[in-house]
C-alpha atoms as a PDB file:
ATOM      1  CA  UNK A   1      -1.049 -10.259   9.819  1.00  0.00           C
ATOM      2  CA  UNK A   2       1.790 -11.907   7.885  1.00  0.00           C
ATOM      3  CA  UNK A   3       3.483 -14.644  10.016  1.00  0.00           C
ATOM      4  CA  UNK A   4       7.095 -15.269   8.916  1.00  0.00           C
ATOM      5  CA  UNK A   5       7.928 -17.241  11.801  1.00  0.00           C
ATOM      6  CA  UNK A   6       8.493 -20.524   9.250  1.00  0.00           C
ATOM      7  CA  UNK A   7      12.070 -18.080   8.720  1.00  0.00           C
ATOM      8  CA  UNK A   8      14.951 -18.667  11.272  1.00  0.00           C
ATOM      9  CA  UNK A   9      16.479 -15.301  10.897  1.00  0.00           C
ATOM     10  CA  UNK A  10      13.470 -13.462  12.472  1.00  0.00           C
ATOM     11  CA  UNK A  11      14.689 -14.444  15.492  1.00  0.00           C
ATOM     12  CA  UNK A  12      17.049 -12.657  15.563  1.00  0.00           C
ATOM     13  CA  UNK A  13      16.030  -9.990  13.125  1.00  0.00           C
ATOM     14  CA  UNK A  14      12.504  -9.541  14.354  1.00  0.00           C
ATOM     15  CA  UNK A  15       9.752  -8.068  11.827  1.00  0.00           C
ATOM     16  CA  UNK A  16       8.209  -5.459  13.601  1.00  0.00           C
ATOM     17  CA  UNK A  17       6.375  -4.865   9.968  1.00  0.00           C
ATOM     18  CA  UNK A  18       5.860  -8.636   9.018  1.00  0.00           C
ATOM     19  CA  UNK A  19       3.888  -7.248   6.041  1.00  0.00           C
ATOM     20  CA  UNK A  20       6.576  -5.094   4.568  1.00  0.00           C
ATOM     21  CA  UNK A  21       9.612  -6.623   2.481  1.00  0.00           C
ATOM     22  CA  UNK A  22      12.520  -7.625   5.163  1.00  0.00           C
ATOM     23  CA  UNK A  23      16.131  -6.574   4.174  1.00  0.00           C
ATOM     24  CA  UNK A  24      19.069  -7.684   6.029  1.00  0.00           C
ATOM     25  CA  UNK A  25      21.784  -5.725   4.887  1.00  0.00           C
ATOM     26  CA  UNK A  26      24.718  -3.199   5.492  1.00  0.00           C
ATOM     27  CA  UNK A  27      25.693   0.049   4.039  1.00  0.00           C
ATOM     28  CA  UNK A  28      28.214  -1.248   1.365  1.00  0.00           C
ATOM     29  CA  UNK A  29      28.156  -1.027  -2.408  1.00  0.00           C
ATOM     30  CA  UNK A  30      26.516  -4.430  -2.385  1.00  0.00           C
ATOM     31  CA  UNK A  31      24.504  -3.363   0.518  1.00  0.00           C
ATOM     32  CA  UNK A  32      22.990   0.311  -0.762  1.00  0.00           C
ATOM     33  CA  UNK A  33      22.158  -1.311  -4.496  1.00  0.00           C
ATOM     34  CA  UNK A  34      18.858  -2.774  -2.740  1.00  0.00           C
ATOM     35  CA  UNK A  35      18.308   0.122  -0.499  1.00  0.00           C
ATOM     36  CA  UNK A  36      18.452   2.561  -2.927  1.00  0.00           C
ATOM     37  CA  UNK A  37      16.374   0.479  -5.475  1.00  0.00           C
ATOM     38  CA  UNK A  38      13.430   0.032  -2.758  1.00  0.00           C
ATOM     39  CA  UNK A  39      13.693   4.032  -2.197  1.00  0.00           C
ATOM     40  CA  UNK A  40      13.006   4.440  -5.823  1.00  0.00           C
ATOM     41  CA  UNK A  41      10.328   2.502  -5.705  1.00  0.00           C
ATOM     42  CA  UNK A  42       8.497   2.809  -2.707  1.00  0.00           C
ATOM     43  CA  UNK A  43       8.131  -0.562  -2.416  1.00  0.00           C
ATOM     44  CA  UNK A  44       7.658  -0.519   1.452  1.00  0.00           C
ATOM     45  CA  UNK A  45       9.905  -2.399   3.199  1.00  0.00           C
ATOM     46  CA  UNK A  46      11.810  -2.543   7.001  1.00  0.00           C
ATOM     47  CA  UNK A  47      15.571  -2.294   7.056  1.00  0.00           C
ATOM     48  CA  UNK A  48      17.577  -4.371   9.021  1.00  0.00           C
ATOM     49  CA  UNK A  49      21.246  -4.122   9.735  1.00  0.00           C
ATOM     50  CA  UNK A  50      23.685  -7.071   9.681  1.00  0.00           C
ATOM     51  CA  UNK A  51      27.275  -5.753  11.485  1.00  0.00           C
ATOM     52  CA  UNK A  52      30.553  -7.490   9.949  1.00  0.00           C
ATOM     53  CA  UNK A  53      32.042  -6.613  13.367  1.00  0.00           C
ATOM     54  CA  UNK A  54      29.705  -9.025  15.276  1.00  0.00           C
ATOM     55  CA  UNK A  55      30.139 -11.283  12.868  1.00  0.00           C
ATOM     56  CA  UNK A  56      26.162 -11.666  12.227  1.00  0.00           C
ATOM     57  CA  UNK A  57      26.604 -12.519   8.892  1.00  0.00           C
ATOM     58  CA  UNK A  58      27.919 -15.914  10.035  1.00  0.00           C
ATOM     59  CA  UNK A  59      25.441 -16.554  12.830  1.00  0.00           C
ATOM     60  CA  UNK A  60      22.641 -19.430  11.795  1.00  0.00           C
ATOM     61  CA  UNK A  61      19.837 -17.413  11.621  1.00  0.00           C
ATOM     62  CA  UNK A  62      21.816 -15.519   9.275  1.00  0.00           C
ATOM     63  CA  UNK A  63      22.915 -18.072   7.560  1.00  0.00           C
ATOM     64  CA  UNK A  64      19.635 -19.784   6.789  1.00  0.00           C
ATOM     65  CA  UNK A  65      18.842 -16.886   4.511  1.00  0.00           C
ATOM     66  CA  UNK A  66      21.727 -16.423   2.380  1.00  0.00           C
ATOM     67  CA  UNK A  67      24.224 -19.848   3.066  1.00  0.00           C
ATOM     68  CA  UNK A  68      26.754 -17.871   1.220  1.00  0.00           C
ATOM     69  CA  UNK A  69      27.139 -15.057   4.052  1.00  0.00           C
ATOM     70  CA  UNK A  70      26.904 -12.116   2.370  1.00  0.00           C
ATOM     71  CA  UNK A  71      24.370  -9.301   2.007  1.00  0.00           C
ATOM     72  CA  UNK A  72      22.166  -8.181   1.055  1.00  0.00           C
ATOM     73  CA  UNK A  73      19.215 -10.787   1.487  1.00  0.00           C
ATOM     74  CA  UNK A  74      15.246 -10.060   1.414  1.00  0.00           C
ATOM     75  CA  UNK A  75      12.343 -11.802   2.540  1.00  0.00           C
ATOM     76  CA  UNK A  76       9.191 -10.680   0.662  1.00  0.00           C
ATOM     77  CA  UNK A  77       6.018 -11.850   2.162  1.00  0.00           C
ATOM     78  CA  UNK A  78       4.102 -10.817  -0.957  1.00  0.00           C
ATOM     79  CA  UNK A  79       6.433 -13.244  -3.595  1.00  0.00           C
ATOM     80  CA  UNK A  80       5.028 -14.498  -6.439  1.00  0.00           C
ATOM     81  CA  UNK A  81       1.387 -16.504  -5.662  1.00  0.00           C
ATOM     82  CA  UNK A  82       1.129 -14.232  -2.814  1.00  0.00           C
ATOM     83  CA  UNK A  83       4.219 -16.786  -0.593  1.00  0.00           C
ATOM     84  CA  UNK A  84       6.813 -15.592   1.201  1.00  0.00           C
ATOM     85  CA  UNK A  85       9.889 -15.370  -0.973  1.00  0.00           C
ATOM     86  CA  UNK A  86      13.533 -15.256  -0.131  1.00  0.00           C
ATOM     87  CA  UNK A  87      16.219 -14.142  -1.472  1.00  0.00           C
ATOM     88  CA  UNK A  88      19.856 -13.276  -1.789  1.00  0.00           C
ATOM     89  CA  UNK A  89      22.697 -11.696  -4.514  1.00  0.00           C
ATOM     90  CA  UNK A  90      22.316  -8.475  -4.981  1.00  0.00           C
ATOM     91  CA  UNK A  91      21.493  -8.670  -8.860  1.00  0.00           C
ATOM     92  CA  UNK A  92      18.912 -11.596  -8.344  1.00  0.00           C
ATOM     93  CA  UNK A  93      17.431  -9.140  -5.870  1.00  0.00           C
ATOM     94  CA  UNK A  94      17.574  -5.855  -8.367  1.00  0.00           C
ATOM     95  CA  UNK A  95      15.685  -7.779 -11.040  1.00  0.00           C
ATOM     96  CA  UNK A  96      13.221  -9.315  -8.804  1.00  0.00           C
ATOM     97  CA  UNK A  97      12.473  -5.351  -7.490  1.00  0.00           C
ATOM     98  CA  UNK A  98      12.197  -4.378 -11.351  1.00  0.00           C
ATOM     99  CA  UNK A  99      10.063  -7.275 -12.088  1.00  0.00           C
ATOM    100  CA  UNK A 100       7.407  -6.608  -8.774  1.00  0.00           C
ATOM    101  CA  UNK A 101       7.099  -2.879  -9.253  1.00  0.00           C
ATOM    102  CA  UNK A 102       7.491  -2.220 -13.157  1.00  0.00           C
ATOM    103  CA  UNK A 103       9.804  -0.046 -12.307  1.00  0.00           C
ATOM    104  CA  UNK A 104      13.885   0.237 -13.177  1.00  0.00           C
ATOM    105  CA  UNK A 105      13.690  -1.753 -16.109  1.00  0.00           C
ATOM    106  CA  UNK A 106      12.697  -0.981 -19.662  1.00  0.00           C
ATOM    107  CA  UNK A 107       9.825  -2.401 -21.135  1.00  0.00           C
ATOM    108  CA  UNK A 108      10.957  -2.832 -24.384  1.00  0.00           C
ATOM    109  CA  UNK A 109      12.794  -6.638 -24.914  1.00  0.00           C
ATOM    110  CA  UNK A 110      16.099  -5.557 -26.388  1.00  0.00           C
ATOM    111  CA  UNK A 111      16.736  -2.483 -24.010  1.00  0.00           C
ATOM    112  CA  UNK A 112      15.920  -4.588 -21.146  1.00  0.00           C
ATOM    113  CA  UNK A 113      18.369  -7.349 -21.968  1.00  0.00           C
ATOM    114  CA  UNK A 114      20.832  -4.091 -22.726  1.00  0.00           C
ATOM    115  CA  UNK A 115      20.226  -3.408 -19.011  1.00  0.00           C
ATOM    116  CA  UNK A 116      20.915  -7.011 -17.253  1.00  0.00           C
ATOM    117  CA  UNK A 117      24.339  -6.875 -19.804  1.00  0.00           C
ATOM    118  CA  UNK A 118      25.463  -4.243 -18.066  1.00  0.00           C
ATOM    119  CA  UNK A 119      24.158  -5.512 -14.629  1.00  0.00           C
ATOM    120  CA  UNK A 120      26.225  -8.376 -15.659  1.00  0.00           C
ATOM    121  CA  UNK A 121      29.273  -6.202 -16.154  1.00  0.00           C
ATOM    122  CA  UNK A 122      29.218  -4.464 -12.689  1.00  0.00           C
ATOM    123  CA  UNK A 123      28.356  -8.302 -10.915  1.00  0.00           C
ATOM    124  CA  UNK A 124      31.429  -9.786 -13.003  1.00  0.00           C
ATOM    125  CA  UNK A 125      33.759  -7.091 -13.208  1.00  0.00           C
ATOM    126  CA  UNK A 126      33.123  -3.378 -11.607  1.00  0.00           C
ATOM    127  CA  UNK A 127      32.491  -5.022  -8.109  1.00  0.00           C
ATOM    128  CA  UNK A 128      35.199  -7.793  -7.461  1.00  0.00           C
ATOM    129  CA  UNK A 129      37.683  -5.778  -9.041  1.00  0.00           C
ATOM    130  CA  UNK A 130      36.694  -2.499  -7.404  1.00  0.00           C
ATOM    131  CA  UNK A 131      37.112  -4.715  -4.208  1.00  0.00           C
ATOM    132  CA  UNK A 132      39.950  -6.184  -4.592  1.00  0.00           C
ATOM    133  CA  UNK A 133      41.857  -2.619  -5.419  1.00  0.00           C
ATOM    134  CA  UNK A 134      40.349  -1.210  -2.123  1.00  0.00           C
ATOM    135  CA  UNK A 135      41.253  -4.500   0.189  1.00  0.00           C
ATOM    136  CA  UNK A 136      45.215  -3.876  -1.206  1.00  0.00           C
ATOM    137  CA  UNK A 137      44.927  -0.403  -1.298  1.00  0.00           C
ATOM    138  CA  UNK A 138      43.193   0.754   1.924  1.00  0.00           C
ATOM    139  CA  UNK A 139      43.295  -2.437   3.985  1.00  0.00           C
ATOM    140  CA  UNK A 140      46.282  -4.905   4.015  1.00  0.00           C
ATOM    141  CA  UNK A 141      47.655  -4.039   0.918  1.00  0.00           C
ATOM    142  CA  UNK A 142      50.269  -2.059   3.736  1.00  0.00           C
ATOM    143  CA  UNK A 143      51.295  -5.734   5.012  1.00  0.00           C
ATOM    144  CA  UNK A 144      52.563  -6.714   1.226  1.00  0.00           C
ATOM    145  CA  UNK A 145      55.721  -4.868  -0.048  1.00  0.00           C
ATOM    146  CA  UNK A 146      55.295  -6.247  -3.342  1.00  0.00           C
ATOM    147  CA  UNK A 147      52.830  -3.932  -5.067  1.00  0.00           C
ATOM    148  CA  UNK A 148      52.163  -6.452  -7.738  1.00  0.00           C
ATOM    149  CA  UNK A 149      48.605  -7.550  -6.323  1.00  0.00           C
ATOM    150  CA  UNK A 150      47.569  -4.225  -6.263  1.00  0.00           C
ATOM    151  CA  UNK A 151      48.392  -2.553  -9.463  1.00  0.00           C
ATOM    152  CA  UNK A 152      46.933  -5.560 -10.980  1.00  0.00           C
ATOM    153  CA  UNK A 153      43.701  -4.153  -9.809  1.00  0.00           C
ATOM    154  CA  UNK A 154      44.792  -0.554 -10.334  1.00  0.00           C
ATOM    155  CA  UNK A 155      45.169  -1.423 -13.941  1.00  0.00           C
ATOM    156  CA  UNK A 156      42.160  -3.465 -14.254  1.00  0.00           C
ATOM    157  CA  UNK A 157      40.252  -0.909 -12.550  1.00  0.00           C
ATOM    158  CA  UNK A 158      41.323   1.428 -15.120  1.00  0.00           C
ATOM    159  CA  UNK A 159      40.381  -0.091 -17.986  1.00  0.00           C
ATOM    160  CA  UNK A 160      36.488  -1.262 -16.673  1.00  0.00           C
ATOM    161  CA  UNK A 161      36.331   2.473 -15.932  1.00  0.00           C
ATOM    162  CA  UNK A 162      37.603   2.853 -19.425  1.00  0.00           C
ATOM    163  CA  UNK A 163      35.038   1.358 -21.067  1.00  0.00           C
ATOM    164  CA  UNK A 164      32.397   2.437 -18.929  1.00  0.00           C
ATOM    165  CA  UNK A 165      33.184   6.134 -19.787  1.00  0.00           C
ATOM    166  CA  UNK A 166      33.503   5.201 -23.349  1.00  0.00           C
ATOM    167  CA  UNK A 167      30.274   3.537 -23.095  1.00  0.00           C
ATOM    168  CA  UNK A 168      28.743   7.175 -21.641  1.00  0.00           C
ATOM    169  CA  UNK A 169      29.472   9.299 -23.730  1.00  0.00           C
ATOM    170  CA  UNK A 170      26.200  10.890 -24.955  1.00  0.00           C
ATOM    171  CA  UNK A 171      24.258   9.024 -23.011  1.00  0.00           C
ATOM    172  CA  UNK A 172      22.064  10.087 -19.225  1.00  0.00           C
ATOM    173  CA  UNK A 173      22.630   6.719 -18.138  1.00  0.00           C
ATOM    174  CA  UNK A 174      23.816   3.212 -18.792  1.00  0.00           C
ATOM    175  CA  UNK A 175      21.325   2.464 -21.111  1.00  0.00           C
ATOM    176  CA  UNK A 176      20.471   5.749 -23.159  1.00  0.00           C
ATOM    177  CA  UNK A 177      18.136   7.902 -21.293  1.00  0.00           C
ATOM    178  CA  UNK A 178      16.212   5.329 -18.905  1.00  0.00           C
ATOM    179  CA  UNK A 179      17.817   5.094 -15.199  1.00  0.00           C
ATOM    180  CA  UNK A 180      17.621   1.551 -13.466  1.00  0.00           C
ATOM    181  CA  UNK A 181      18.969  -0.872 -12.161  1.00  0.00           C
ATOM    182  CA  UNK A 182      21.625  -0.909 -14.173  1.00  0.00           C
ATOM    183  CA  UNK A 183      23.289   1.952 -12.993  1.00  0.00           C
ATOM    184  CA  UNK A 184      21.877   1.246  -9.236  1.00  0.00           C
ATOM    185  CA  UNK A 185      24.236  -1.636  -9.139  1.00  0.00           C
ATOM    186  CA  UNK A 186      27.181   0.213 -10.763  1.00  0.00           C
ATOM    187  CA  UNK A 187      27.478   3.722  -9.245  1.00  0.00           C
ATOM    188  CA  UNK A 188      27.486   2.819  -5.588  1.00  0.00           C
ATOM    189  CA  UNK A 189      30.831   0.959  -5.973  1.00  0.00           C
ATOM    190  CA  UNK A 190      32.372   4.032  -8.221  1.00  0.00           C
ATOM    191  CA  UNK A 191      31.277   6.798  -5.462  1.00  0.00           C
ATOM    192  CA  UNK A 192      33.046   4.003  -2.853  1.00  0.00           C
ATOM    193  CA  UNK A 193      36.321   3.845  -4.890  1.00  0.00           C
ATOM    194  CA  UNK A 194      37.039   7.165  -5.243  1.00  0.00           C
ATOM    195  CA  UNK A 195      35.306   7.921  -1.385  1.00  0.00           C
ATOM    196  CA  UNK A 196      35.665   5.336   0.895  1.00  0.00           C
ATOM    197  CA  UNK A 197      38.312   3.119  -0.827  1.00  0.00           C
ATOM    198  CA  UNK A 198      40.148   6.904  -1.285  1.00  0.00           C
ATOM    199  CA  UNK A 199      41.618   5.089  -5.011  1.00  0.00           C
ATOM    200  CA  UNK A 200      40.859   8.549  -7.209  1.00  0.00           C
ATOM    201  CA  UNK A 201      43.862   9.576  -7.899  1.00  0.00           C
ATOM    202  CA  UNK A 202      45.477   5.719  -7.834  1.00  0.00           C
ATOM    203  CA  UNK A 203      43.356   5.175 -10.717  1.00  0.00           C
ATOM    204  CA  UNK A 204      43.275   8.580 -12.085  1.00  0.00           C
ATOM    205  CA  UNK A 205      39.662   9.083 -12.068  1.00  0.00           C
ATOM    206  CA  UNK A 206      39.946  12.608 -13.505  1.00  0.00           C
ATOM    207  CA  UNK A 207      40.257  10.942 -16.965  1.00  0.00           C
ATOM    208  CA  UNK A 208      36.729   9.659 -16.562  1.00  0.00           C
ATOM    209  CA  UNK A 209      35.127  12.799 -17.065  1.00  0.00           C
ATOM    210  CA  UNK A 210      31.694  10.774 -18.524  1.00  0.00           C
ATOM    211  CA  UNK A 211      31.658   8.145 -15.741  1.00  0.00           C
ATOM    212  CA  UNK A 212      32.320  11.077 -13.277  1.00  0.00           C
ATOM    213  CA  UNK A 213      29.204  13.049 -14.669  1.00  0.00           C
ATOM    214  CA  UNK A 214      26.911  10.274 -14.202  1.00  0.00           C
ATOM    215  CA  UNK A 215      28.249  10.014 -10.845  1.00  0.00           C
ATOM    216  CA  UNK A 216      27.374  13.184  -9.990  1.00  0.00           C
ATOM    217  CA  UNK A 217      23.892  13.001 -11.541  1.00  0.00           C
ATOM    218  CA  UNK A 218      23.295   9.463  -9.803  1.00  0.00           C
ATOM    219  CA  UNK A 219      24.638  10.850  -6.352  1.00  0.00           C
ATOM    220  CA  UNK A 220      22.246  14.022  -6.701  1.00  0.00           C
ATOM    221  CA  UNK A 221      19.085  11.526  -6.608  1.00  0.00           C
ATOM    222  CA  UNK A 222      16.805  11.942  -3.251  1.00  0.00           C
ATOM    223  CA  UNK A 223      16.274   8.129  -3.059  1.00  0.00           C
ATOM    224  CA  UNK A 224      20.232   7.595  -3.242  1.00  0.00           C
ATOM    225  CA  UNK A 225      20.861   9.893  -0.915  1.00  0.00           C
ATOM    226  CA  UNK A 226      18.422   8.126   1.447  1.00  0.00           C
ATOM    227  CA  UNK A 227      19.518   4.779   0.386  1.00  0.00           C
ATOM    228  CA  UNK A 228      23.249   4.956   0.838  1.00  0.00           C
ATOM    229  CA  UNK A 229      22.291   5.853   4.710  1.00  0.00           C
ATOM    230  CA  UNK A 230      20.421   2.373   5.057  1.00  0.00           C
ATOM    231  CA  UNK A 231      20.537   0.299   7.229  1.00  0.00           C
ATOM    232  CA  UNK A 232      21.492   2.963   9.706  1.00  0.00           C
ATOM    233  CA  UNK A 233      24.518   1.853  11.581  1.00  0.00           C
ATOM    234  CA  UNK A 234      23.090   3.446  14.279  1.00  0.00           C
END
Protein backbone atom coordinates (compact mmCIF):
# COMPACT_ATOMS: atom_id res chain seq x y z
CA UNK A 1 0.00 0.00 0.00
CA UNK A 2 1.08 3.58 -0.74
CA UNK A 3 2.47 5.27 2.44
CA UNK A 4 2.15 9.08 2.28
CA UNK A 5 2.94 9.57 5.75
CA UNK A 6 6.40 11.62 4.56
CA UNK A 7 3.15 14.46 3.92
CA UNK A 8 2.10 16.59 7.01
CA UNK A 9 -1.37 17.26 5.84
CA UNK A 10 -2.47 13.57 6.15
CA UNK A 11 -2.75 14.13 9.49
CA UNK A 12 -5.16 15.85 9.40
CA UNK A 13 -6.63 14.89 6.09
CA UNK A 14 -6.21 11.17 6.44
CA UNK A 15 -6.01 8.93 3.11
CA UNK A 16 -8.34 6.35 3.62
CA UNK A 17 -7.35 5.48 -0.27
CA UNK A 18 -3.51 6.22 -0.02
CA UNK A 19 -3.37 4.84 -3.59
CA UNK A 20 -5.82 7.19 -5.17
CA UNK A 21 -4.88 10.97 -6.05
CA UNK A 22 -5.60 13.19 -2.71
CA UNK A 23 -7.47 16.55 -3.31
CA UNK A 24 -7.89 19.05 -0.70
CA UNK A 25 -10.26 21.39 -1.90
CA UNK A 26 -13.66 23.30 -1.63
CA UNK A 27 -16.56 23.78 -3.86
CA UNK A 28 -15.51 27.18 -5.46
CA UNK A 29 -14.73 28.09 -9.04
CA UNK A 30 -11.10 27.42 -8.21
CA UNK A 31 -12.17 24.50 -6.23
CA UNK A 32 -14.69 22.51 -8.89
CA UNK A 33 -11.99 23.16 -11.98
CA UNK A 34 -10.04 19.99 -10.47
CA UNK A 35 -13.07 18.14 -9.44
CA UNK A 36 -14.71 18.31 -12.46
CA UNK A 37 -11.49 17.60 -14.52
CA UNK A 38 -10.83 14.25 -12.39
CA UNK A 39 -14.70 13.32 -13.13
CA UNK A 40 -13.91 13.57 -16.75
CA UNK A 41 -11.31 11.54 -16.50
CA UNK A 42 -11.77 8.95 -14.15
CA UNK A 43 -8.66 9.38 -12.85
CA UNK A 44 -9.54 7.88 -9.36
CA UNK A 45 -9.00 9.97 -6.72
CA UNK A 46 -10.47 10.74 -2.80
CA UNK A 47 -11.93 14.16 -2.14
CA UNK A 48 -11.19 16.01 0.72
CA UNK A 49 -12.79 19.16 1.97
CA UNK A 50 -10.88 22.19 3.33
CA UNK A 51 -13.71 24.70 5.23
CA UNK A 52 -12.80 28.60 4.97
CA UNK A 53 -14.96 28.83 8.12
CA UNK A 54 -12.49 26.76 10.25
CA UNK A 55 -9.96 28.39 8.84
CA UNK A 56 -8.16 24.96 7.64
CA UNK A 57 -6.67 26.50 4.91
CA UNK A 58 -4.30 28.27 7.32
CA UNK A 59 -3.63 25.37 9.67
CA UNK A 60 0.16 23.78 9.14
CA UNK A 61 -0.72 20.72 7.81
CA UNK A 62 -2.48 22.71 5.37
CA UNK A 63 -0.07 24.84 4.82
CA UNK A 64 2.75 22.44 4.07
CA UNK A 65 0.95 21.59 0.86
CA UNK A 66 0.14 24.73 -0.74
CA UNK A 67 2.28 27.73 1.47
CA UNK A 68 0.13 30.08 -0.43
CA UNK A 69 -3.28 28.95 1.35
CA UNK A 70 -5.45 28.44 -1.22
CA UNK A 71 -7.10 25.48 -2.93
CA UNK A 72 -7.16 23.40 -4.58
CA UNK A 73 -3.94 21.21 -3.87
CA UNK A 74 -3.30 17.36 -4.90
CA UNK A 75 -1.06 14.80 -3.81
CA UNK A 76 -0.58 12.10 -6.49
CA UNK A 77 1.13 9.04 -5.30
CA UNK A 78 1.61 7.85 -8.87
CA UNK A 79 3.74 11.35 -10.10
CA UNK A 80 6.07 11.13 -12.59
CA UNK A 81 8.88 8.05 -11.87
CA UNK A 82 6.16 6.46 -10.02
CA UNK A 83 6.91 9.37 -6.56
CA UNK A 84 4.52 10.99 -4.82
CA UNK A 85 3.88 14.38 -6.35
CA UNK A 86 2.38 17.51 -4.94
CA UNK A 87 0.84 20.08 -6.06
CA UNK A 88 -1.04 23.32 -5.98
CA UNK A 89 -2.70 26.30 -8.50
CA UNK A 90 -5.39 25.26 -10.06
CA UNK A 91 -3.95 25.60 -13.74
CA UNK A 92 -0.58 23.80 -12.78
CA UNK A 93 -2.97 21.13 -11.55
CA UNK A 94 -5.37 21.11 -14.92
CA UNK A 95 -2.32 20.57 -17.11
CA UNK A 96 -0.69 18.06 -14.98
CA UNK A 97 -4.40 16.01 -15.20
CA UNK A 98 -4.20 16.55 -19.15
CA UNK A 99 -0.68 15.51 -19.27
CA UNK A 100 -1.28 11.97 -16.90
CA UNK A 101 -4.45 10.87 -18.62
CA UNK A 102 -4.18 12.13 -22.38
CA UNK A 103 -7.12 13.49 -21.88
CA UNK A 104 -8.48 17.44 -22.04
CA UNK A 105 -5.85 18.56 -24.14
CA UNK A 106 -5.32 18.41 -27.87
CA UNK A 107 -2.72 16.51 -29.30
CA UNK A 108 -1.86 18.55 -31.96
CA UNK A 109 1.15 21.36 -30.88
CA UNK A 110 -0.53 24.56 -32.00
CA UNK A 111 -4.14 23.72 -30.68
CA UNK A 112 -2.70 22.72 -27.48
CA UNK A 113 -0.77 25.92 -26.90
CA UNK A 114 -4.34 27.59 -28.22
CA UNK A 115 -5.72 25.84 -25.11
CA UNK A 116 -3.11 26.92 -22.17
CA UNK A 117 -3.69 30.75 -23.96
CA UNK A 118 -6.90 30.66 -23.00
CA UNK A 119 -6.20 28.84 -19.64
CA UNK A 120 -4.00 31.76 -19.28
CA UNK A 121 -6.84 34.17 -19.90
CA UNK A 122 -9.30 32.74 -17.26
CA UNK A 123 -5.98 32.43 -14.52
CA UNK A 124 -5.09 36.23 -15.41
CA UNK A 125 -8.24 37.76 -16.06
CA UNK A 126 -11.83 35.80 -15.90
CA UNK A 127 -11.03 34.68 -12.24
CA UNK A 128 -9.55 37.72 -10.24
CA UNK A 129 -11.78 39.94 -11.91
CA UNK A 130 -14.87 37.75 -11.64
CA UNK A 131 -13.81 37.83 -7.88
CA UNK A 132 -13.29 40.94 -7.24
CA UNK A 133 -16.94 42.03 -8.82
CA UNK A 134 -18.58 39.38 -6.50
CA UNK A 135 -16.47 40.43 -3.12
CA UNK A 136 -17.97 44.32 -3.89
CA UNK A 137 -21.01 43.20 -5.17
CA UNK A 138 -22.33 40.42 -2.87
CA UNK A 139 -19.99 40.77 0.10
CA UNK A 140 -18.72 44.16 1.48
CA UNK A 141 -19.16 46.05 -1.43
CA UNK A 142 -22.53 47.21 1.02
CA UNK A 143 -19.85 48.75 3.59
CA UNK A 144 -18.39 51.20 0.63
CA UNK A 145 -20.77 54.02 -0.58
CA UNK A 146 -18.53 54.86 -3.27
CA UNK A 147 -19.39 52.46 -6.07
CA UNK A 148 -16.20 53.20 -7.84
CA UNK A 149 -14.41 49.79 -6.82
CA UNK A 150 -17.11 47.97 -8.04
CA UNK A 151 -18.08 49.18 -11.40
CA UNK A 152 -14.48 49.00 -12.10
CA UNK A 153 -15.01 45.32 -12.06
CA UNK A 154 -18.51 45.57 -13.52
CA UNK A 155 -16.91 47.12 -16.51
CA UNK A 156 -14.00 44.93 -16.68
CA UNK A 157 -16.14 42.04 -16.29
CA UNK A 158 -17.96 43.14 -19.24
CA UNK A 159 -15.53 43.43 -21.57
CA UNK A 160 -13.54 39.76 -20.68
CA UNK A 161 -17.08 38.46 -21.24
CA UNK A 162 -16.94 40.50 -24.37
CA UNK A 163 -14.33 38.94 -25.87
CA UNK A 164 -15.00 35.63 -24.72
CA UNK A 165 -18.40 35.66 -26.59
CA UNK A 166 -16.74 37.16 -29.53
CA UNK A 167 -14.25 34.52 -29.33
CA UNK A 168 -17.44 31.78 -29.45
CA UNK A 169 -19.07 32.48 -31.95
CA UNK A 170 -19.14 29.37 -34.20
CA UNK A 171 -17.31 27.51 -32.14
CA UNK A 172 -18.54 24.18 -29.38
CA UNK A 173 -15.94 25.27 -27.17
CA UNK A 174 -12.96 27.43 -26.41
CA UNK A 175 -10.88 25.94 -28.77
CA UNK A 176 -13.07 24.87 -31.90
CA UNK A 177 -14.75 21.65 -31.30
CA UNK A 178 -12.40 19.87 -28.59
CA UNK A 179 -13.66 20.41 -24.79
CA UNK A 180 -10.81 20.66 -22.06
CA UNK A 181 -9.38 22.17 -19.81
CA UNK A 182 -9.69 25.19 -21.18
CA UNK A 183 -13.14 25.69 -20.72
CA UNK A 184 -13.00 23.54 -17.26
CA UNK A 185 -11.17 26.43 -15.80
CA UNK A 186 -13.39 29.14 -17.37
CA UNK A 187 -17.07 28.11 -17.06
CA UNK A 188 -17.19 27.36 -13.37
CA UNK A 189 -16.48 31.04 -12.51
CA UNK A 190 -19.20 32.30 -15.32
CA UNK A 191 -22.07 29.83 -13.86
CA UNK A 192 -20.77 31.47 -10.21
CA UNK A 193 -21.17 35.11 -11.45
CA UNK A 194 -24.33 35.03 -12.73
CA UNK A 195 -25.45 32.18 -9.72
CA UNK A 196 -23.80 32.55 -6.69
CA UNK A 197 -22.20 36.04 -7.08
CA UNK A 198 -26.12 36.91 -8.41
CA UNK A 199 -23.99 39.74 -11.01
CA UNK A 200 -26.32 38.76 -14.31
CA UNK A 201 -28.06 41.47 -14.74
CA UNK A 202 -25.08 43.93 -13.13
CA UNK A 203 -23.16 42.88 -16.01
CA UNK A 204 -25.88 42.32 -18.41
CA UNK A 205 -25.17 38.83 -19.21
CA UNK A 206 -28.10 38.59 -21.64
CA UNK A 207 -25.80 40.24 -24.25
CA UNK A 208 -23.59 37.18 -24.10
CA UNK A 209 -25.80 35.03 -25.89
CA UNK A 210 -22.47 32.76 -27.20
CA UNK A 211 -20.78 32.63 -23.77
CA UNK A 212 -24.30 31.84 -22.32
CA UNK A 213 -24.73 28.82 -24.82
CA UNK A 214 -21.58 27.27 -23.90
CA UNK A 215 -22.64 27.67 -20.46
CA UNK A 216 -25.46 25.82 -20.86
CA UNK A 217 -23.76 23.05 -22.87
CA UNK A 218 -20.80 22.92 -20.21
CA UNK A 219 -23.38 22.88 -17.22
CA UNK A 220 -25.41 19.95 -19.02
CA UNK A 221 -22.13 17.62 -18.69
CA UNK A 222 -22.64 14.49 -16.13
CA UNK A 223 -19.04 14.91 -14.80
CA UNK A 224 -19.79 18.77 -14.08
CA UNK A 225 -22.69 18.14 -12.55
CA UNK A 226 -20.89 15.68 -10.23
CA UNK A 227 -17.93 17.84 -9.92
CA UNK A 228 -19.42 21.14 -8.88
CA UNK A 229 -20.92 18.97 -5.76
CA UNK A 230 -17.23 18.02 -4.64
CA UNK A 231 -15.94 18.06 -1.92
CA UNK A 232 -19.31 17.60 -0.32
CA UNK A 233 -19.77 20.18 2.33
CA UNK A 234 -21.45 17.72 4.05
Amino acid sequence: MTDLSAFPITKKWPARHPDRLQLYSLNTPNGVKVSIALEETGLPYEPHLVRFDLNDQTSPEFLSLNPNNKIPAIIDPDGPGGKPLALFESGAILVYIAAKTGQLLPADLALRYEALQWLMFQMGGVGPMFGQLGFFHKFAGKDYEDKRPRDRYVAESRRLLKVLDQHLAGRDWLVGDDYGIADIATFPWVNNLIGFYGAGDLVGFGDFKEVGRVLEAFLARPAVQRGLKIPSRD
